[in-house]
PDB file of N, CA and C in Angstrom:
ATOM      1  N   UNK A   1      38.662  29.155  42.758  1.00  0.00           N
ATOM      2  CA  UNK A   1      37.464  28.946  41.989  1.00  0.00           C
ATOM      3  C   UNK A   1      37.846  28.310  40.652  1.00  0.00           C
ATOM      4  N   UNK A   2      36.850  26.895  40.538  1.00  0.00           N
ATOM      5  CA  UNK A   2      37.571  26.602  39.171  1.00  0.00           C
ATOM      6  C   UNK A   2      37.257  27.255  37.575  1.00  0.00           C
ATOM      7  N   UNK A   3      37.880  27.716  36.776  1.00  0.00           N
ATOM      8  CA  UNK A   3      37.829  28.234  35.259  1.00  0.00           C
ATOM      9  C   UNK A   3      36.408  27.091  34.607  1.00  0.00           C
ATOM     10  N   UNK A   4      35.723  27.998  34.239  1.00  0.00           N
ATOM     11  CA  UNK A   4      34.754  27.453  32.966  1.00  0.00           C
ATOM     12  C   UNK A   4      35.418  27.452  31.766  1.00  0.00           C
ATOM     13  N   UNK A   5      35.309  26.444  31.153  1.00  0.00           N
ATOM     14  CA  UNK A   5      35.185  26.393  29.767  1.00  0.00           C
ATOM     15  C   UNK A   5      34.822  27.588  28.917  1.00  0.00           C
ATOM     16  N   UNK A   6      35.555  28.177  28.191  1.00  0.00           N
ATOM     17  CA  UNK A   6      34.608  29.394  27.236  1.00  0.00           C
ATOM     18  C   UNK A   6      34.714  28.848  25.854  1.00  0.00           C
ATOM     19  N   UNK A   7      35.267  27.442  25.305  1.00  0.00           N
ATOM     20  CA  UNK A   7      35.126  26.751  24.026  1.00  0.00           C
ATOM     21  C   UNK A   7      33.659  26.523  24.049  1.00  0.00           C
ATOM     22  N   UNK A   8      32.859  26.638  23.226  1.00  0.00           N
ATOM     23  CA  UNK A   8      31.686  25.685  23.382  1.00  0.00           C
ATOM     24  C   UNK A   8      31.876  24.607  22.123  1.00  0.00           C
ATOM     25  N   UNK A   9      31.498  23.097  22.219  1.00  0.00           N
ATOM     26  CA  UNK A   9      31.586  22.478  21.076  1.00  0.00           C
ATOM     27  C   UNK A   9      30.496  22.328  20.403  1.00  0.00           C
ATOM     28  N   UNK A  10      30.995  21.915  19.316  1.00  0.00           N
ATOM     29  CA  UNK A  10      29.513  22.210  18.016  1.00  0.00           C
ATOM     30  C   UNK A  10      29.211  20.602  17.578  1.00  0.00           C
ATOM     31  N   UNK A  11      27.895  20.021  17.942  1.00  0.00           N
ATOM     32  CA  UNK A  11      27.289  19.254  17.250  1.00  0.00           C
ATOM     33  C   UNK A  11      27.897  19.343  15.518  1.00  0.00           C
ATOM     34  N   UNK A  12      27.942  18.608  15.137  1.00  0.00           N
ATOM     35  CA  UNK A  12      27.874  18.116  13.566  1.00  0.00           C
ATOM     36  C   UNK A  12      26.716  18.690  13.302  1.00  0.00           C
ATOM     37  N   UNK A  13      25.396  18.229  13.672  1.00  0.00           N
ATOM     38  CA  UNK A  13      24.045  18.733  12.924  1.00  0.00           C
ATOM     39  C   UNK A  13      23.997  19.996  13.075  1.00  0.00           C
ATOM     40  N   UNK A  14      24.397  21.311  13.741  1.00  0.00           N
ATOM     41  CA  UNK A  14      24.370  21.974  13.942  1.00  0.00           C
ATOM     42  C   UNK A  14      25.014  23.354  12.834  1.00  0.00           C
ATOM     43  N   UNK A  15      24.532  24.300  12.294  1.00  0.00           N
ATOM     44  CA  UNK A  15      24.695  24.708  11.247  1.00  0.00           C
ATOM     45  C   UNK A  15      26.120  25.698  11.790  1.00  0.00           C
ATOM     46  N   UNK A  16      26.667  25.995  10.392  1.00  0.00           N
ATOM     47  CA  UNK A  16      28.032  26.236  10.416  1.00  0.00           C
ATOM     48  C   UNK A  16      28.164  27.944  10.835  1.00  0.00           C
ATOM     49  N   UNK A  17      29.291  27.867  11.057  1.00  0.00           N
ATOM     50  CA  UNK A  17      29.293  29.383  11.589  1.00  0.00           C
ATOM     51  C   UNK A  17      29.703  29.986  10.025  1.00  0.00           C
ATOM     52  N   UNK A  18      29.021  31.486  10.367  1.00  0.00           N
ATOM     53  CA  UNK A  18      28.987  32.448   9.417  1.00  0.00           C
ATOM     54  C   UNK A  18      30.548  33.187   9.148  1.00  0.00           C
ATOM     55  N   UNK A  19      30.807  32.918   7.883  1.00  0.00           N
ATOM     56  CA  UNK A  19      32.272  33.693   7.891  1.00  0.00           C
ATOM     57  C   UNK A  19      32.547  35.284   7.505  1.00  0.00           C
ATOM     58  N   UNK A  20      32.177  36.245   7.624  1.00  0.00           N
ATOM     59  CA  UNK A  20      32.193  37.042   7.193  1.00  0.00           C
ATOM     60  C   UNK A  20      30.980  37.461   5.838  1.00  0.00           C
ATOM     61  N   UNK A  21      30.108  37.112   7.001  1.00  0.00           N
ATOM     62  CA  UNK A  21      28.476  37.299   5.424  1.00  0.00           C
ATOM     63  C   UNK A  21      28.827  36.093   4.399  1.00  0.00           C
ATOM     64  N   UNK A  22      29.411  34.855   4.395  1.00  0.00           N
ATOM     65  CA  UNK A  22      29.531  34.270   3.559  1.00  0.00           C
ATOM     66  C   UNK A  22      29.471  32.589   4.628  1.00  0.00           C
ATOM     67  N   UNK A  23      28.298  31.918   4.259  1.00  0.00           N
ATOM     68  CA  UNK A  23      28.029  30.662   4.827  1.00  0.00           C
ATOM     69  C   UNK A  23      29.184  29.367   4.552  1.00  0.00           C
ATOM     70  N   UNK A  24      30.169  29.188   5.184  1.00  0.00           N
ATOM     71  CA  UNK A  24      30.831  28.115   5.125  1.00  0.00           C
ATOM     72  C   UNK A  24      29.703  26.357   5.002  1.00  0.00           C
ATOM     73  N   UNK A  25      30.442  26.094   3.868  1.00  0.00           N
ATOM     74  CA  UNK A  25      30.226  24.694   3.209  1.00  0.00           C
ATOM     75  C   UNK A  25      29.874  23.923   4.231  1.00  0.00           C
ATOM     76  N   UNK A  26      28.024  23.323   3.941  1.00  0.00           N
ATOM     77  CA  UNK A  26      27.193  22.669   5.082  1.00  0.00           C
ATOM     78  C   UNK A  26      27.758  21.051   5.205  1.00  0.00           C
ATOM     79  N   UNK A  27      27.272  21.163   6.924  1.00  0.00           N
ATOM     80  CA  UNK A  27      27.278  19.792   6.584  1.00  0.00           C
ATOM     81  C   UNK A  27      26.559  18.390   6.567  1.00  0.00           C
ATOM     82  N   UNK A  28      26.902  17.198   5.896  1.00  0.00           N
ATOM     83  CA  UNK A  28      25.353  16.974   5.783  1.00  0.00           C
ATOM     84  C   UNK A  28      24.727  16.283   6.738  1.00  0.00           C
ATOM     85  N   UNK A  29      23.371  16.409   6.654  1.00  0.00           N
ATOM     86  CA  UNK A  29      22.122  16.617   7.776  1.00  0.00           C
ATOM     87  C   UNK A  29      22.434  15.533   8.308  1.00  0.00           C
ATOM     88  N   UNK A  30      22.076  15.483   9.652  1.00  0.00           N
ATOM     89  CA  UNK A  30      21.979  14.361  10.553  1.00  0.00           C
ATOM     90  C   UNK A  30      21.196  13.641  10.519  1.00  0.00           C
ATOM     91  N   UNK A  31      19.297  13.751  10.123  1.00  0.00           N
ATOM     92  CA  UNK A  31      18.832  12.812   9.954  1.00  0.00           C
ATOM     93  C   UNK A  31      19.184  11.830   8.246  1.00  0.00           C
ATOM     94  N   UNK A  32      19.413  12.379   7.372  1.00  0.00           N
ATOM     95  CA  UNK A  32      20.060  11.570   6.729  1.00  0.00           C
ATOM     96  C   UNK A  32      21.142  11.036   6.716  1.00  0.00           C
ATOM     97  N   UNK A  33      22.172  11.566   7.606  1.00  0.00           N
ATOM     98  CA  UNK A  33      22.988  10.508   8.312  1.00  0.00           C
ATOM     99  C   UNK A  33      23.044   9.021   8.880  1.00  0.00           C
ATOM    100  N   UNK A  34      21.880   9.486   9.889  1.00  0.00           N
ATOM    101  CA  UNK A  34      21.054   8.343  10.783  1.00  0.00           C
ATOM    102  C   UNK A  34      20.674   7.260  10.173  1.00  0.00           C
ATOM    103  N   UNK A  35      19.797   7.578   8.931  1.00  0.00           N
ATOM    104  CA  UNK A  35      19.204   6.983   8.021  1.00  0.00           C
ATOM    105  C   UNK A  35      20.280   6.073   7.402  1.00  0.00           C
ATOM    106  N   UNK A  36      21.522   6.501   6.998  1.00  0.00           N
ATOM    107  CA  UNK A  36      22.206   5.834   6.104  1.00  0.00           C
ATOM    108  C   UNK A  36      22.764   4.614   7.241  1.00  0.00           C
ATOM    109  N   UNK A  37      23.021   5.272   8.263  1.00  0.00           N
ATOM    110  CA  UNK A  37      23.483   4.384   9.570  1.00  0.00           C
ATOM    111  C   UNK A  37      22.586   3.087  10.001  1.00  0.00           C
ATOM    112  N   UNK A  38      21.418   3.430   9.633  1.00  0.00           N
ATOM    113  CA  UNK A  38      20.305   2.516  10.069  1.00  0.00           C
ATOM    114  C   UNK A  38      19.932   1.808   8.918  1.00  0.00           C
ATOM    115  N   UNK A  39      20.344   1.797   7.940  1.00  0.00           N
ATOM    116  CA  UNK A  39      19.869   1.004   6.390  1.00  0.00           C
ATOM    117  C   UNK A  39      19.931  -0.274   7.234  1.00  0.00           C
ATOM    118  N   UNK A  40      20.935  -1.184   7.097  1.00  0.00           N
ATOM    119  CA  UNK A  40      20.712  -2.551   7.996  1.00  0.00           C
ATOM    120  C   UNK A  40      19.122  -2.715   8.316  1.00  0.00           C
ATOM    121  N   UNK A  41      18.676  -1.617   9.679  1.00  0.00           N
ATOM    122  CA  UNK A  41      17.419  -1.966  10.401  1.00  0.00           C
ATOM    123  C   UNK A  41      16.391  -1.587   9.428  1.00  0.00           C
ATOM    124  N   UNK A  42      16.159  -1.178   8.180  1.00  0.00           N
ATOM    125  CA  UNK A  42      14.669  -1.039   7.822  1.00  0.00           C
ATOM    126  C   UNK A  42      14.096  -1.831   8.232  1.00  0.00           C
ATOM    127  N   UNK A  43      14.089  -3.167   6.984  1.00  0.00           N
ATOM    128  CA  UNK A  43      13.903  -4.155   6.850  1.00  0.00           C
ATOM    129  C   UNK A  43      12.449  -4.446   8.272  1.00  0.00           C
ATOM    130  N   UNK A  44      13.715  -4.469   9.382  1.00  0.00           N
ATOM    131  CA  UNK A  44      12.787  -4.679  10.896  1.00  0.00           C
ATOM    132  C   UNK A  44      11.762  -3.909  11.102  1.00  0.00           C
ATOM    133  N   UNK A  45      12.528  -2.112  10.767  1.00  0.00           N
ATOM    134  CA  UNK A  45      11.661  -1.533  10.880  1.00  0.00           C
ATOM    135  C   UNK A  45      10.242  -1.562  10.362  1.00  0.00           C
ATOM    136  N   UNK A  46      10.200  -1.643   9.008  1.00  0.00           N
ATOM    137  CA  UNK A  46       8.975  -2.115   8.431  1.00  0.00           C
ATOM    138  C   UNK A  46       8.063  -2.958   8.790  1.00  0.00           C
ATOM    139  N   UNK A  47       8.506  -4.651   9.336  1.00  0.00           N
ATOM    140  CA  UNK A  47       7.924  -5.472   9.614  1.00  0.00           C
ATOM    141  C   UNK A  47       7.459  -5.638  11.099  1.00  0.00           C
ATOM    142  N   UNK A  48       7.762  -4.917  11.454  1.00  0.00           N
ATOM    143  CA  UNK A  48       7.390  -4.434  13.326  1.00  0.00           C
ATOM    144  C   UNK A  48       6.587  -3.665  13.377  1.00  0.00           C
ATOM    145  N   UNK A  49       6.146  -2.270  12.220  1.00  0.00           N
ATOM    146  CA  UNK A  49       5.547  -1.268  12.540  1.00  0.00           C
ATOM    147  C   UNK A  49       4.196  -2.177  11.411  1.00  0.00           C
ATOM    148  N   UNK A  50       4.253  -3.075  10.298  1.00  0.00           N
ATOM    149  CA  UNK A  50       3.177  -3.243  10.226  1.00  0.00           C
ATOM    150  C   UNK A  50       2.901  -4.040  11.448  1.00  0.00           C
ATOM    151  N   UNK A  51       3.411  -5.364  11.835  1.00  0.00           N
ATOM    152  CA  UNK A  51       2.962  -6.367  12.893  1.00  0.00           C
ATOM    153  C   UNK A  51       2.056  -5.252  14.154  1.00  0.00           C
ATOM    154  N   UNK A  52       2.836  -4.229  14.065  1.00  0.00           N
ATOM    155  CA  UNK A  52       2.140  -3.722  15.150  1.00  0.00           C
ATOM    156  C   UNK A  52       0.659  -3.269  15.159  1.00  0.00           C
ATOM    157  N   UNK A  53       0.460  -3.338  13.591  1.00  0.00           N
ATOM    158  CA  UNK A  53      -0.900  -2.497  13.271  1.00  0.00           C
ATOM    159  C   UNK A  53      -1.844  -3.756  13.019  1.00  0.00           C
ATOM    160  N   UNK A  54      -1.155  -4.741  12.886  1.00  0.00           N
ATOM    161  CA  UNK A  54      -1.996  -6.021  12.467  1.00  0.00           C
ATOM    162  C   UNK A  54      -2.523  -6.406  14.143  1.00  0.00           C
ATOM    163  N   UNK A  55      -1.909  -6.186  14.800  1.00  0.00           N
ATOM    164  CA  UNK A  55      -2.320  -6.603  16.301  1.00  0.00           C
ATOM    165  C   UNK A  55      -3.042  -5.606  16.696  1.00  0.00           C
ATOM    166  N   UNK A  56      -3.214  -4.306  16.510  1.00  0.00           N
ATOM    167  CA  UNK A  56      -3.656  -3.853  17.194  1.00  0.00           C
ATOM    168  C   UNK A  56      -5.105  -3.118  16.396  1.00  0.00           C
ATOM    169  N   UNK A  57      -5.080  -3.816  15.347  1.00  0.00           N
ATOM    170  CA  UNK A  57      -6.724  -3.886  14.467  1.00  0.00           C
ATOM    171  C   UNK A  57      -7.705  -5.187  15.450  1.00  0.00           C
ATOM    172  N   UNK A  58      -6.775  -5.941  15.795  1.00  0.00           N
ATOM    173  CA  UNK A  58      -7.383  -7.586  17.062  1.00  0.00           C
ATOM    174  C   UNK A  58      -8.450  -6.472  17.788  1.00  0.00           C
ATOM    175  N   UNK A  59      -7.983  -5.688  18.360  1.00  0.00           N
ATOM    176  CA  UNK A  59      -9.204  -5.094  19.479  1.00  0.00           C
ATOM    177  C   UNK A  59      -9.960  -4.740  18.769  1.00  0.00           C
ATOM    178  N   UNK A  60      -9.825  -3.730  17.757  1.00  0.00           N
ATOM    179  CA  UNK A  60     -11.090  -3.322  17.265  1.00  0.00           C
ATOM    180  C   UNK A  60     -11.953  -4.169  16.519  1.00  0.00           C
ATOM    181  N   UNK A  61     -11.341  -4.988  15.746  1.00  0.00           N
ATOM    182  CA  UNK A  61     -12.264  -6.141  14.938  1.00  0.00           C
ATOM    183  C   UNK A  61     -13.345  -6.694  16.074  1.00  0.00           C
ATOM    184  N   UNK A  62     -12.417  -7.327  17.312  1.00  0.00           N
ATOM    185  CA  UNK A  62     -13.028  -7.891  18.813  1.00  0.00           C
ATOM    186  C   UNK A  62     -14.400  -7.238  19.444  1.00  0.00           C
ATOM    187  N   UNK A  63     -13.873  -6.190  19.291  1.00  0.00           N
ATOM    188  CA  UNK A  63     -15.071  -4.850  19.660  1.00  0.00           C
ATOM    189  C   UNK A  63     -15.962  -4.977  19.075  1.00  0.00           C
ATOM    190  N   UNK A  64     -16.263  -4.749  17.774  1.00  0.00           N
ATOM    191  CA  UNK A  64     -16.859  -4.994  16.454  1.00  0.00           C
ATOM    192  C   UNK A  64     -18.075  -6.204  16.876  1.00  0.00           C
ATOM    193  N   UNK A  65     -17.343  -7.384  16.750  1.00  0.00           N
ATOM    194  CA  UNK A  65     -17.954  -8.519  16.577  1.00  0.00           C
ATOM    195  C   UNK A  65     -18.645  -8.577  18.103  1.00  0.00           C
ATOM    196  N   UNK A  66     -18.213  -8.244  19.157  1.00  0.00           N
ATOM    197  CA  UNK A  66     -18.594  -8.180  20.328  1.00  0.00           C
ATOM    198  C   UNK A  66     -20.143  -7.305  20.222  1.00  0.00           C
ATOM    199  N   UNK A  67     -20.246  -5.987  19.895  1.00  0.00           N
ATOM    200  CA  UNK A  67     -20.903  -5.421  19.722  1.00  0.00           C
ATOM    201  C   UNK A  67     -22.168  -6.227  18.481  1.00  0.00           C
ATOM    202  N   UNK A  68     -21.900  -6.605  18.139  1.00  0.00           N
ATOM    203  CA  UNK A  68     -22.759  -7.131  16.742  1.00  0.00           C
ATOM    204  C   UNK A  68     -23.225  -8.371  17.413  1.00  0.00           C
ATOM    205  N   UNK A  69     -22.503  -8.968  18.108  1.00  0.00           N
ATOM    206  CA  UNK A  69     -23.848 -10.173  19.319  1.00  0.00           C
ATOM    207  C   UNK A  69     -24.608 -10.021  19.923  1.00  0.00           C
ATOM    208  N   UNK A  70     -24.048  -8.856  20.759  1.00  0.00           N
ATOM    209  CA  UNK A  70     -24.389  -8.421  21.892  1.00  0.00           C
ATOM    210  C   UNK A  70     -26.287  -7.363  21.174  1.00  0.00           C
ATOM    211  N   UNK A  71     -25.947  -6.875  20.331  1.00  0.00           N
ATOM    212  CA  UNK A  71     -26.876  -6.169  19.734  1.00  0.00           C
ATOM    213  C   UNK A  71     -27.945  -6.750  19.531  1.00  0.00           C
ATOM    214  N   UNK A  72     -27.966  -7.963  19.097  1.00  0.00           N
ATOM    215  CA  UNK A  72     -29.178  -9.081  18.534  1.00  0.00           C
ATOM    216  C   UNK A  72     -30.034  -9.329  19.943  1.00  0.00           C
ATOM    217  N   UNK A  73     -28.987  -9.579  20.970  1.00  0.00           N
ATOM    218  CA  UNK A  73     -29.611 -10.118  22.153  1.00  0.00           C
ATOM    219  C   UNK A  73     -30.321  -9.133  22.832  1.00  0.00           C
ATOM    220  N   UNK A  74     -29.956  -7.658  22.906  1.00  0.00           N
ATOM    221  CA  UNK A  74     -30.724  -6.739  23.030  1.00  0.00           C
ATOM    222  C   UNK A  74     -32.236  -6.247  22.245  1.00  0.00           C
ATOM    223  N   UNK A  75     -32.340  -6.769  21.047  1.00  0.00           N
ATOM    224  CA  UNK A  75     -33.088  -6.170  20.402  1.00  0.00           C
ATOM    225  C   UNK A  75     -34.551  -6.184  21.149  1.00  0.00           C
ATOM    226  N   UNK A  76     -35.434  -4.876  20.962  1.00  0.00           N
ATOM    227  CA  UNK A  76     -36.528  -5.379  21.499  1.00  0.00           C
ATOM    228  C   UNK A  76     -37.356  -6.159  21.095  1.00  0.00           C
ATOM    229  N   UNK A  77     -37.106  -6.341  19.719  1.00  0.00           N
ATOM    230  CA  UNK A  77     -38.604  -6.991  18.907  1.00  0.00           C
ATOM    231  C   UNK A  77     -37.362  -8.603  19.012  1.00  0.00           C
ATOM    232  N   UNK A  78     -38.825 -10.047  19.594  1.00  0.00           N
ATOM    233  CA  UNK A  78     -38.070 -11.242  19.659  1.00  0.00           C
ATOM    234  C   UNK A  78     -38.042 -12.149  18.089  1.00  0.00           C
ATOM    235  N   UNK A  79     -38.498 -11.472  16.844  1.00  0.00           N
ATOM    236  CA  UNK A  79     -38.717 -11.883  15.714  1.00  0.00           C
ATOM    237  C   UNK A  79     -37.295 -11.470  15.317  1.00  0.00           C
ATOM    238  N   UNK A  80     -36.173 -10.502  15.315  1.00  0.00           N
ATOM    239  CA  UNK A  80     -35.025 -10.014  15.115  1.00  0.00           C
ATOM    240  C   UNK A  80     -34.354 -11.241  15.907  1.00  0.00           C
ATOM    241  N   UNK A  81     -34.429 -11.269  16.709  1.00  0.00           N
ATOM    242  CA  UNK A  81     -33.720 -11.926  17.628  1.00  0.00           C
ATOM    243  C   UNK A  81     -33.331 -13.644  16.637  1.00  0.00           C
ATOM    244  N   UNK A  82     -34.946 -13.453  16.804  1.00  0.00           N
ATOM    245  CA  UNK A  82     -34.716 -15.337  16.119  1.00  0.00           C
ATOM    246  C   UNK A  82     -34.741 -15.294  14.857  1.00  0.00           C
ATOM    247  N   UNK A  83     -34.656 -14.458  13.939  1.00  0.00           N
ATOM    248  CA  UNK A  83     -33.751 -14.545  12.566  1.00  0.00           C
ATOM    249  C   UNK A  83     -32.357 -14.374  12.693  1.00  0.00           C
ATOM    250  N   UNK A  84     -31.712 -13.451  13.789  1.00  0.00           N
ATOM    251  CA  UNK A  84     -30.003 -14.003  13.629  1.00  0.00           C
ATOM    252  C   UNK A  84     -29.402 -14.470  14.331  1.00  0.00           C
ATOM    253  N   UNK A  85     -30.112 -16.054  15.053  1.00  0.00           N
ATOM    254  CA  UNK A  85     -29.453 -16.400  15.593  1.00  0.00           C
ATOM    255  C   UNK A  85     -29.886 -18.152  15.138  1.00  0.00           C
ATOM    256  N   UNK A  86     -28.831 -19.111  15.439  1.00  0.00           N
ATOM    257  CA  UNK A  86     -28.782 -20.004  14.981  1.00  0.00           C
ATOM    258  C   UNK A  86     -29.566 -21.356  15.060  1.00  0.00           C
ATOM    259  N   UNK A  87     -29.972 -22.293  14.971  1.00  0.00           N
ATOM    260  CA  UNK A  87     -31.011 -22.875  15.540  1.00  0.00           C
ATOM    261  C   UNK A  87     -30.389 -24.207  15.369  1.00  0.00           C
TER     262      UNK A  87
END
């Protein structure tokens, strides 16, 4: 039968073992790690997460204006009708 492992290994992010009621010296956090690792990508990051919001205001503006045609042509009274629309 083969032997298990009884080491377990410790993540870095993972908080330090206790020494005798006294917390051995942390270490530092992983997401600010990451962060420092990723400085390079802001930049992208930023300009991707707005682009993404700029595209995806397109549908709703679309919707919008869709709805606001579509509304006139419905109206019941034909005096609405032929004030907003073009001649």
């Amino acid at each position: 039968m083969a032997q298990v492992a009884t080491e377990v290994t410790r993540c870095d992010c993972a908080p330090p073992p206790l020494d005798h009621g006294r917390q051995v010296a942390r270490l530092p956090h992983c997401r600010l790690r990451l962060a420092r690792m990723n400085s390079l990508e802001w930049a992208y990051a930023l300009v991707g997460s707005f682009s993404s919001m700029v595209c995806g205001s397109f549908s709703a503006i679309f919707t919008y204006i869709l709805n606001a045609v579509l509304s006139v042509y419905y109206a019941p009274d034909p005096r609405y009708m032929k004030d907003w629309t073009v001649n």
